[in-house]
N, C-alpha and C. Protein backbone atom coordinates (compact mmCIF):
# COMPACT_ATOMS: atom_id res chain seq x y z
N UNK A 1 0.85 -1.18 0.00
CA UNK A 1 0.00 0.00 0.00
C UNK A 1 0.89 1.24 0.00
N UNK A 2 0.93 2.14 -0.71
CA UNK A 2 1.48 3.31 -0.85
C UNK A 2 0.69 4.68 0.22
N UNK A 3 2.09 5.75 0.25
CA UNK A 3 1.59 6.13 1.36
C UNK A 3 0.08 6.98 1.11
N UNK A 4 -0.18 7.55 1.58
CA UNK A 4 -1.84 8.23 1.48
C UNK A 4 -1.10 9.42 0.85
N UNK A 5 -1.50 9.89 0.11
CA UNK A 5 -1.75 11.03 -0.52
C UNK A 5 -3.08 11.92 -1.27
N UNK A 6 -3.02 13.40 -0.96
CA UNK A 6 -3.73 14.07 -1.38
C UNK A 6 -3.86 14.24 -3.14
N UNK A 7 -4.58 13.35 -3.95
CA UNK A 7 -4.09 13.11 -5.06
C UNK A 7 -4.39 14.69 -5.82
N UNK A 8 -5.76 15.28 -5.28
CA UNK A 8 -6.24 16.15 -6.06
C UNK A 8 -5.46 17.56 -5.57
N UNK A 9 -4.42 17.50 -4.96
CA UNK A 9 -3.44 18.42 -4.81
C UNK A 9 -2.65 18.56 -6.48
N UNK A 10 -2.26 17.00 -6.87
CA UNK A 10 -1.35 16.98 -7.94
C UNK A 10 -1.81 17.84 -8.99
N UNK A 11 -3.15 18.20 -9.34
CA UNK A 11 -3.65 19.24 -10.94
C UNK A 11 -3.60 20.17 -9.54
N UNK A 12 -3.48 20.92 -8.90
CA UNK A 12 -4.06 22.29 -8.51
C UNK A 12 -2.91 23.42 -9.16
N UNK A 13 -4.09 24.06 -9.10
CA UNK A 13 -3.20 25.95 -10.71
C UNK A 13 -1.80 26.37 -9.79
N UNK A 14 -1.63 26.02 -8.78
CA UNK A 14 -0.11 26.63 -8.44
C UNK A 14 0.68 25.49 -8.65
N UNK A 15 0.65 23.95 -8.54
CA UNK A 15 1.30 23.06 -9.04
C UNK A 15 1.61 23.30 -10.45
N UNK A 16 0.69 23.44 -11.68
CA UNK A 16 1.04 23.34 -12.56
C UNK A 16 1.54 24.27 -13.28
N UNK A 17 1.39 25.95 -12.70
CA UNK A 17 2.37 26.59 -13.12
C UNK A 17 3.40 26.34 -12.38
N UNK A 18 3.58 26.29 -11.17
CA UNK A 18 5.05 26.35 -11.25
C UNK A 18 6.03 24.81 -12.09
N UNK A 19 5.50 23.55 -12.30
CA UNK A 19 6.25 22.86 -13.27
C UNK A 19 6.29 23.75 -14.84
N UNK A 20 5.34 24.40 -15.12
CA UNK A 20 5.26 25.16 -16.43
C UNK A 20 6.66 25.94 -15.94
N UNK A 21 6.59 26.84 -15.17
CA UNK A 21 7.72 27.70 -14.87
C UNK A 21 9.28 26.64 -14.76
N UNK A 22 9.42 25.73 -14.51
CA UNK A 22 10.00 24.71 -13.78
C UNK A 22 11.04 24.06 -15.74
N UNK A 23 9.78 24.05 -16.44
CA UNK A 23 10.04 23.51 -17.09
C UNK A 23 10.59 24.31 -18.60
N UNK A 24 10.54 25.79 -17.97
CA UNK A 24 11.22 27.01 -18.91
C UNK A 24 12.42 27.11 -18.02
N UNK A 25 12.62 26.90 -16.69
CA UNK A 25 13.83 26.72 -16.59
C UNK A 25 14.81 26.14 -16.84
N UNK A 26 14.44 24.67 -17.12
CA UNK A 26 15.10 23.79 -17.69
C UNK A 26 15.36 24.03 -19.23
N UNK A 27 14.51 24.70 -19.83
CA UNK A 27 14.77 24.81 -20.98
C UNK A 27 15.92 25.43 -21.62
N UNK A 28 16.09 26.58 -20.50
CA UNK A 28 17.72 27.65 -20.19
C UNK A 28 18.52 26.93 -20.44
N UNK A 29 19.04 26.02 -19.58
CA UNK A 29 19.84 25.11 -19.49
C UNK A 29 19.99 24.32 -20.63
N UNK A 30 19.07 23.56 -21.01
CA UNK A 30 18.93 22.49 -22.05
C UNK A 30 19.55 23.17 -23.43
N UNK A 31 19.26 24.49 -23.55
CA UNK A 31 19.89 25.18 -24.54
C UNK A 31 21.06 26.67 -24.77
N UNK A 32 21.68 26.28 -23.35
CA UNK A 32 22.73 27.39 -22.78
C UNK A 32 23.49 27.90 -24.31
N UNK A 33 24.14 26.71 -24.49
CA UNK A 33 24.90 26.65 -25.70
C UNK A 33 24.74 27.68 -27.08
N UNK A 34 23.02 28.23 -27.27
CA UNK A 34 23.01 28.69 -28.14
C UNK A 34 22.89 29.98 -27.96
N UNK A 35 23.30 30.47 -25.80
CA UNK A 35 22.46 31.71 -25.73
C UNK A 35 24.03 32.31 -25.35
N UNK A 36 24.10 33.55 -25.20
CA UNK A 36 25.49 34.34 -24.84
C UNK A 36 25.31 34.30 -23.52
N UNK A 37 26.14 34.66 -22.72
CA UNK A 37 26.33 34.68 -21.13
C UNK A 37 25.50 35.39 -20.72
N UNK A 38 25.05 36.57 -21.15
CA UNK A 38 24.52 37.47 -20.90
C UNK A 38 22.76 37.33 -21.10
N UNK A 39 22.92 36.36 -22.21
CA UNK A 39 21.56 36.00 -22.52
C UNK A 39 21.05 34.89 -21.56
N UNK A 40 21.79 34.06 -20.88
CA UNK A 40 21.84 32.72 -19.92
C UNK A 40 21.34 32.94 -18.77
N UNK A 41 22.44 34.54 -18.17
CA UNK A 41 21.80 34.81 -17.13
C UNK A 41 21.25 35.85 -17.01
N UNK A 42 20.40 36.31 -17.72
CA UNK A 42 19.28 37.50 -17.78
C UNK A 42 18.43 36.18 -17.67
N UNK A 43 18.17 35.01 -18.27
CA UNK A 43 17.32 34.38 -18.74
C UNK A 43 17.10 33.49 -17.03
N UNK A 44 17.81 33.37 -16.98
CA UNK A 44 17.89 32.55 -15.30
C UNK A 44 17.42 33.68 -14.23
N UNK A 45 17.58 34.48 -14.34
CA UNK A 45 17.40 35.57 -13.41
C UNK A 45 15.82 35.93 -13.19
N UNK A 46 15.11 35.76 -14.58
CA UNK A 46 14.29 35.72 -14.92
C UNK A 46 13.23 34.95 -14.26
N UNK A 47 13.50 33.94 -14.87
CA UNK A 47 12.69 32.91 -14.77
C UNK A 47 13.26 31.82 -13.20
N UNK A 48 14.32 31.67 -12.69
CA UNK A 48 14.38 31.32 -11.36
C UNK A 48 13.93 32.03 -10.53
N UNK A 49 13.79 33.56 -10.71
CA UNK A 49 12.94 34.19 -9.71
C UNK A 49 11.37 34.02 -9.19
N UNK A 50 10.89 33.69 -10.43
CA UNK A 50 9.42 33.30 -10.55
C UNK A 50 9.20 31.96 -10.29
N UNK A 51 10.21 31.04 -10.32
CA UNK A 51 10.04 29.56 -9.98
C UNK A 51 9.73 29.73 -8.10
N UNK A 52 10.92 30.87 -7.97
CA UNK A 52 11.19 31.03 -6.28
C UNK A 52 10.24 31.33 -5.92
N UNK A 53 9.54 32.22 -6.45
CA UNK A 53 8.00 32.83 -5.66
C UNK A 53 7.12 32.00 -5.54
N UNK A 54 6.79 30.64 -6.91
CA UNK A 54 6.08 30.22 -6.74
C UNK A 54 6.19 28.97 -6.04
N UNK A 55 7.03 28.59 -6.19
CA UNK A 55 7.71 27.30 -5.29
C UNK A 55 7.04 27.45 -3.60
N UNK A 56 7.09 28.35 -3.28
CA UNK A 56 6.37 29.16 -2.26
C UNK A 56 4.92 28.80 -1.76
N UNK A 57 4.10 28.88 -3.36
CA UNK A 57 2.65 28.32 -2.95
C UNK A 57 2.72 26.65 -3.06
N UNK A 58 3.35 25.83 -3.23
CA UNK A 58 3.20 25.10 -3.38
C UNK A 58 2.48 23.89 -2.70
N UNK A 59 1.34 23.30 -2.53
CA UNK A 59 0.98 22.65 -1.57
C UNK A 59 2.05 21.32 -1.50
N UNK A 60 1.41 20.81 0.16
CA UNK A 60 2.54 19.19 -0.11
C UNK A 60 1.07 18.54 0.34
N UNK A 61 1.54 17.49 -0.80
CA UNK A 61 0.35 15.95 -1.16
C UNK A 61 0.17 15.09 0.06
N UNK A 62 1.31 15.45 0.82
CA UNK A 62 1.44 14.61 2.30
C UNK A 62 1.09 15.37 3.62
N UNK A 63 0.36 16.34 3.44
CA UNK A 63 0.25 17.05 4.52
C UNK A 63 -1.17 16.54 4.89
N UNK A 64 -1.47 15.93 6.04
CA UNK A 64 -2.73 15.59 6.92
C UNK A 64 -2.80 16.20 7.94
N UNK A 65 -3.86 16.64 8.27
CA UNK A 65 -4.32 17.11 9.81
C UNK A 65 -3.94 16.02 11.05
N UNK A 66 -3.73 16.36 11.98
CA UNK A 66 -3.89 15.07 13.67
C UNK A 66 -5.01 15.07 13.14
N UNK A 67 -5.96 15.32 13.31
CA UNK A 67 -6.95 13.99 12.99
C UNK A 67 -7.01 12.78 12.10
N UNK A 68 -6.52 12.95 10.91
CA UNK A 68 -6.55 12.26 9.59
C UNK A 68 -5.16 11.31 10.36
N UNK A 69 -3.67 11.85 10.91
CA UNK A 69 -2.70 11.17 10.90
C UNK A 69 -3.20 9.92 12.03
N UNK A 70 -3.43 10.04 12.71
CA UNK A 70 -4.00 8.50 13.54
C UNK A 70 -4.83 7.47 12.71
N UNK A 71 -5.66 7.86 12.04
CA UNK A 71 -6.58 6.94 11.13
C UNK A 71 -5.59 6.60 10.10
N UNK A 72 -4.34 6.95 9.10
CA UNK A 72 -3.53 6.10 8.46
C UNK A 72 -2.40 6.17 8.74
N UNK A 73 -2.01 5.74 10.23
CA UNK A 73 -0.74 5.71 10.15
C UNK A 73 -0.40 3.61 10.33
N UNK A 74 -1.87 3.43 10.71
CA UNK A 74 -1.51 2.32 10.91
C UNK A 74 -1.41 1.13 9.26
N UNK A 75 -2.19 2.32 8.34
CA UNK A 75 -2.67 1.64 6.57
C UNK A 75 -1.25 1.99 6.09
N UNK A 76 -0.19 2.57 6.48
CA UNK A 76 0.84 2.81 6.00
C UNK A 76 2.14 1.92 5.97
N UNK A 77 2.03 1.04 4.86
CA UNK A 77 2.82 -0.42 4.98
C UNK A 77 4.38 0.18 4.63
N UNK A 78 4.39 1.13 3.46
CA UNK A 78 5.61 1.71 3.19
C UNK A 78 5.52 2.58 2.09
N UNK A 79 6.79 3.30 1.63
CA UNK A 79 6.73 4.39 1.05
C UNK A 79 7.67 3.96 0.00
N UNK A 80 7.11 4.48 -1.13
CA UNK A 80 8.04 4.50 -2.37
C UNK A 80 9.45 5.70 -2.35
N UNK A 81 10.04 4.94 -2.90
CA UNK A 81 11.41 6.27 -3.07
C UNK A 81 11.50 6.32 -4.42
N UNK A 82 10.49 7.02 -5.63
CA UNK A 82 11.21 6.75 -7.25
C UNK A 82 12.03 7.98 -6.83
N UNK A 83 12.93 7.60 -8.67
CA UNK A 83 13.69 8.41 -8.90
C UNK A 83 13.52 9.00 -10.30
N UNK A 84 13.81 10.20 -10.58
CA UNK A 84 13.73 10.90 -11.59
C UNK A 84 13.96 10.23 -12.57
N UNK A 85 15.90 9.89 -12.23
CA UNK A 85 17.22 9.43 -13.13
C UNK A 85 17.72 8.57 -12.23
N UNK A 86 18.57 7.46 -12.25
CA UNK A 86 19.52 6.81 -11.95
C UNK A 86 20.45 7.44 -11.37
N UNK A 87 21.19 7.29 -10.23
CA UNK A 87 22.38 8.27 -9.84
C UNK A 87 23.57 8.27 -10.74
N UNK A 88 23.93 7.26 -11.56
CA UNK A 88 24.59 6.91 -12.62
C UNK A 88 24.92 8.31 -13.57
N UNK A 89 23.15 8.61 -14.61
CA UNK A 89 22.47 9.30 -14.81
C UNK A 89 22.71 10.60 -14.22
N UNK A 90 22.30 11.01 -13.16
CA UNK A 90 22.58 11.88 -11.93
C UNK A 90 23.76 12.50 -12.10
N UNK A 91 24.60 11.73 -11.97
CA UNK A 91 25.74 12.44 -11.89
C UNK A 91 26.68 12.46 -13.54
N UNK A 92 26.25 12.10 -14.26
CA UNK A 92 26.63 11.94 -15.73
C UNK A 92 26.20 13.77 -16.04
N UNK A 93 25.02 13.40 -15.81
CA UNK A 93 24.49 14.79 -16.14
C UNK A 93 25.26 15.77 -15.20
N UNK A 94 24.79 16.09 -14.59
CA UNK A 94 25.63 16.82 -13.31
C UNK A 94 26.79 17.47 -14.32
N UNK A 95 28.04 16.46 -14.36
CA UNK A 95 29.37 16.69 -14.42
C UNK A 95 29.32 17.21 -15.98
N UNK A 96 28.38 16.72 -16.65
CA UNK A 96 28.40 17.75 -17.97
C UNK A 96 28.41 18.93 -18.01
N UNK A 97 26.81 19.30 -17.28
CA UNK A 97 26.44 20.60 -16.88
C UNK A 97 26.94 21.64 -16.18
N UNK A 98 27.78 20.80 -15.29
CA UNK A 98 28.65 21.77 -14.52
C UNK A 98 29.84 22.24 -15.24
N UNK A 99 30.27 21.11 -16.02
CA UNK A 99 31.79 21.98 -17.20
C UNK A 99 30.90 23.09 -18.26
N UNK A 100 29.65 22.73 -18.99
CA UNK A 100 29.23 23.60 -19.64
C UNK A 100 28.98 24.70 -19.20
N UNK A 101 28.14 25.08 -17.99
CA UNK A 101 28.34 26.46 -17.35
C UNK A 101 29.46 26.71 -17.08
N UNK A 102 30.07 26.11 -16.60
CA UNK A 102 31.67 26.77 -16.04
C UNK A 102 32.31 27.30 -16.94
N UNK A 103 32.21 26.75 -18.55
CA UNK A 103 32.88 27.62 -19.65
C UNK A 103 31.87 28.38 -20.02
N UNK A 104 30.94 28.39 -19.96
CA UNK A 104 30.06 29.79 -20.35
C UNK A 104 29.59 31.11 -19.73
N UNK A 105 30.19 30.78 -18.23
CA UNK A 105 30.60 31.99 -17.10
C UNK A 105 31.91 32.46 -17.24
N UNK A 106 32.58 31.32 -17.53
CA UNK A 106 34.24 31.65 -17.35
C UNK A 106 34.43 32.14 -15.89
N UNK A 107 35.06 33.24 -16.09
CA UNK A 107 35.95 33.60 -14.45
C UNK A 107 34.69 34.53 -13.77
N UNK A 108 33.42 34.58 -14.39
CA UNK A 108 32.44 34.67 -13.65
C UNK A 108 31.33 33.79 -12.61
N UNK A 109 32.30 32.81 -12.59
CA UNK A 109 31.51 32.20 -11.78
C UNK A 109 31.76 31.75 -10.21
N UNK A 110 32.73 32.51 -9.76
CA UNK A 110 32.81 32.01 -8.05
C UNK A 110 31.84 33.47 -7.78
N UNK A 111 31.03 32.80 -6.89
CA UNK A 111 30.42 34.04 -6.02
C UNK A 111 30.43 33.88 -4.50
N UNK A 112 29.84 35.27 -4.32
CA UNK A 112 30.13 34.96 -2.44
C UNK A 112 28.79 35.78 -2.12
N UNK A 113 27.82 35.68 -1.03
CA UNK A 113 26.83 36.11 -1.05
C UNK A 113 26.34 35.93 0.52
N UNK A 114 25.73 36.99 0.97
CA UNK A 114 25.26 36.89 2.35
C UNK A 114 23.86 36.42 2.39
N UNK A 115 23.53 34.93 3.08
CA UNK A 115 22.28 33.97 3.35
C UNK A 115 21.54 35.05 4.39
N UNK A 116 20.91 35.74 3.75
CA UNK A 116 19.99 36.22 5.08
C UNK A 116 18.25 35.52 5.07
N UNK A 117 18.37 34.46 5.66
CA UNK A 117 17.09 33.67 6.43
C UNK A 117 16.25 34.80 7.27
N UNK A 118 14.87 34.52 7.99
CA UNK A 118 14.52 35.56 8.18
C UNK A 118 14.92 35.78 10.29
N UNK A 119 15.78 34.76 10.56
CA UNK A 119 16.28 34.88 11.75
C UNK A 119 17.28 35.43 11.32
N UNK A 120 18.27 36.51 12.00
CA UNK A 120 19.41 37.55 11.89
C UNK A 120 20.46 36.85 12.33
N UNK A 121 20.08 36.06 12.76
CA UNK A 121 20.95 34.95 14.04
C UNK A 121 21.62 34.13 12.91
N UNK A 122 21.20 33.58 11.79
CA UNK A 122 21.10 32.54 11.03
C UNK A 122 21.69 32.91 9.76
N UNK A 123 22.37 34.24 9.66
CA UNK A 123 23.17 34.78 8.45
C UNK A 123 24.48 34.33 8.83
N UNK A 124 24.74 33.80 7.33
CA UNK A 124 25.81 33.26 6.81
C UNK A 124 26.44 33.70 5.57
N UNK A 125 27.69 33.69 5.59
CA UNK A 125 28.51 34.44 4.26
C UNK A 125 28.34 33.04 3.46
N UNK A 126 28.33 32.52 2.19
CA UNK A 126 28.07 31.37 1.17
C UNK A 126 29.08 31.50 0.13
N UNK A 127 29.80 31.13 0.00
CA UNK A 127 31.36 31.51 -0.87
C UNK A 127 31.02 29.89 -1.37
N UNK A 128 31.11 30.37 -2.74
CA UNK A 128 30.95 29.27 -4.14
C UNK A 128 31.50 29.34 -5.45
N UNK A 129 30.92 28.20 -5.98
CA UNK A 129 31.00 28.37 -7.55
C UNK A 129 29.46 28.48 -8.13
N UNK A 130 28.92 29.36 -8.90
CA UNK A 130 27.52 29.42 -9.33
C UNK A 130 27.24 27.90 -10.18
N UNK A 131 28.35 27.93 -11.14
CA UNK A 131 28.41 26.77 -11.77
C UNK A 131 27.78 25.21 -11.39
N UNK A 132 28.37 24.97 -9.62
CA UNK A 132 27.78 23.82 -9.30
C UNK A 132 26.60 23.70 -8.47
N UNK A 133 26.33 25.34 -8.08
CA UNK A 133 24.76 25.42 -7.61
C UNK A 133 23.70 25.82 -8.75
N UNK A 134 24.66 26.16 -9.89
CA UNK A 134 22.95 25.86 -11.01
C UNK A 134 22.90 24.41 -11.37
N UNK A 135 23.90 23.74 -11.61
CA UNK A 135 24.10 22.14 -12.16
C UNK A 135 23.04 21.88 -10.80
N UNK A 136 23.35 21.41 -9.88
CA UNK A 136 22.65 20.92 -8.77
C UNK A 136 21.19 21.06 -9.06
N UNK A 137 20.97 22.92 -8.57
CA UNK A 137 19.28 23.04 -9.31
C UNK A 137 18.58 22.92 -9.73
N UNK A 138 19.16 22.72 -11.59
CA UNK A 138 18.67 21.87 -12.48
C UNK A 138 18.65 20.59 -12.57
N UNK A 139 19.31 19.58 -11.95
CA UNK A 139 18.90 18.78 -11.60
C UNK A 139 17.79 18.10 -11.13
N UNK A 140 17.30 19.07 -9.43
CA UNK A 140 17.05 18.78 -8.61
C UNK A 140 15.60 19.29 -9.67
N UNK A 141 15.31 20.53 -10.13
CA UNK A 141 14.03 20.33 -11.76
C UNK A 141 13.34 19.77 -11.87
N UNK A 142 14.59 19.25 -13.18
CA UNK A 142 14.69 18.02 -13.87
C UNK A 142 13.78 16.72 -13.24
N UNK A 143 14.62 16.32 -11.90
CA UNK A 143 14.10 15.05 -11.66
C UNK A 143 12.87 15.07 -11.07
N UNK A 144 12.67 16.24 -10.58
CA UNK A 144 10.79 16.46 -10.10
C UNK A 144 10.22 16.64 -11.33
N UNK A 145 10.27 17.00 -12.02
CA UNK A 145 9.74 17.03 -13.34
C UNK A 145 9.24 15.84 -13.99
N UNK A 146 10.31 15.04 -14.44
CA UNK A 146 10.36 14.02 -14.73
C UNK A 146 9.41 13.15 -13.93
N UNK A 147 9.81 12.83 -12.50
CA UNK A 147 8.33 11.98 -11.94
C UNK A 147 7.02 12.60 -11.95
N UNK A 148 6.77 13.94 -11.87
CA UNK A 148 5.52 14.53 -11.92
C UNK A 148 4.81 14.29 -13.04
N UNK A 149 5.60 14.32 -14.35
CA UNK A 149 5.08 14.03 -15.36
C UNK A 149 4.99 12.31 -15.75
N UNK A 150 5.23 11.31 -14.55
CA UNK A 150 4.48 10.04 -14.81
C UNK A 150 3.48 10.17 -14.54
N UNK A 151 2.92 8.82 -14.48
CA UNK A 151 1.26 8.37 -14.30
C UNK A 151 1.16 8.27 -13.01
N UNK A 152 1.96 7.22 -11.69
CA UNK A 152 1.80 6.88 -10.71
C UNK A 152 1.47 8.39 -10.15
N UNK A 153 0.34 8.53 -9.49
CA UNK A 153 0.47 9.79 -8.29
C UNK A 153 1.46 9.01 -7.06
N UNK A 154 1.91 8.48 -6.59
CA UNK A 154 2.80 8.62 -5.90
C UNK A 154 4.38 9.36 -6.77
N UNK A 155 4.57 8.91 -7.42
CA UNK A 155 5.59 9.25 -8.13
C UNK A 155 5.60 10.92 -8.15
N UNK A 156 4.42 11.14 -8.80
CA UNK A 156 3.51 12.70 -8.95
C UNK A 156 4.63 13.21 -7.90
N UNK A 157 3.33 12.64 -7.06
CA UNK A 157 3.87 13.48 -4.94
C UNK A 157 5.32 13.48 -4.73
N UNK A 158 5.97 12.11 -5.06
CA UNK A 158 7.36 12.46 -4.89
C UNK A 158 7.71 13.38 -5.93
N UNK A 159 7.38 13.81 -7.02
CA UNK A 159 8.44 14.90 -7.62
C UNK A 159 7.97 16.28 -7.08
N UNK A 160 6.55 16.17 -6.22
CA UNK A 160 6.19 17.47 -6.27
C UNK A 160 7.04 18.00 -5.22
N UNK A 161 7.02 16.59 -4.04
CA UNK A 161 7.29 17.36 -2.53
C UNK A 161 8.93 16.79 -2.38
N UNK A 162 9.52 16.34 -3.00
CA UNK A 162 11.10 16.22 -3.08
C UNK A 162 12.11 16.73 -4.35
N UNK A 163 11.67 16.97 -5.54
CA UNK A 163 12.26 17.19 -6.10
C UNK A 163 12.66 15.71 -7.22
N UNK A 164 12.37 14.56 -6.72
CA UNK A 164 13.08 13.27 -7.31
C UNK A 164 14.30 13.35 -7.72
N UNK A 165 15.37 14.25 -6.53
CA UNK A 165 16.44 13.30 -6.63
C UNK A 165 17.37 12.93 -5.65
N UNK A 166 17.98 12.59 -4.93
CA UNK A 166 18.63 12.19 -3.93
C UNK A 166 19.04 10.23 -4.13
């Protein structure tokens, strides 16, 4: 038995724009190659911003009230783990994506940036490479994407409320 899920969460209008949005991001990526640097990240700037906002409304398929959680916790035999991609896969991609941005930033791509969370307590300086936090991102997409757009609603739920990949 798979776990309980809210199936009629999976069509609701903030789910499916944000995979619509989700899935123009990926498209950035999928076609970096033909855009100039400048065109890559105007285009990311863009459109990851609006993923961020909406990512925001997003309901989760697994969210039950205490009331509802006592009545199936006992119908709950186990939980599926799909996956987008294969980690194989996963990281094939990955290590592409990450050399392709890295030459299409060039020496624009280490950044350093102050995490301000909304506790003050909880700011942190973040010193990186952009390169392997967009590879990651798109990934992490990608593989919600990918299960959302199967048939299984569990699968659905896992790409909605994890991302499908780990």
């Amino acid at each position: 038995m798979d776990t309980p899920i809210h199936v009629d969460l999976l069509d609701h209008i903030d789910v499916k724009r944000f995979a619509e949005v989700a899935e123009k991001v990926c498209d950035i990526f999928e076609h970096m190659d033909d855009l100039s640097e400048v065109e890559f990240l105007v285009g990311l700037k863009e459109r990851l911003s609006l993923a961020y906002s909406l990512a925001h409304r997003l309901p989760n398929p697994y969210d039950w009230s205490d009331d509802d959680k006592g009545a199936i916790e006992g119908s709950v035999e186990s939980r599926l783990e799909p996956r987008g991609m294969s980690e194989a896969e996963n990281m094939e991609r990955w290590k592409d994506l990450y050399q392709r941005i890295g030459q299409k930033l060039d020496t624009h791509s280490h950044i350093a940036f102050v995490l301000d969370p909304t506790d003050p307590d909880e700011r942190k300086i973040v010193d990186g490479e952009l390169a392997e936090m967009l590879a990651g991102l798109y990934l992490d997409l990608k593989c919600g994407l990918i299960l959302y757009h199967r048939s299984s609603d569990e699968e659905r739920a896992q790409g909605l409320g994890t991302g499908g990949s780990g």
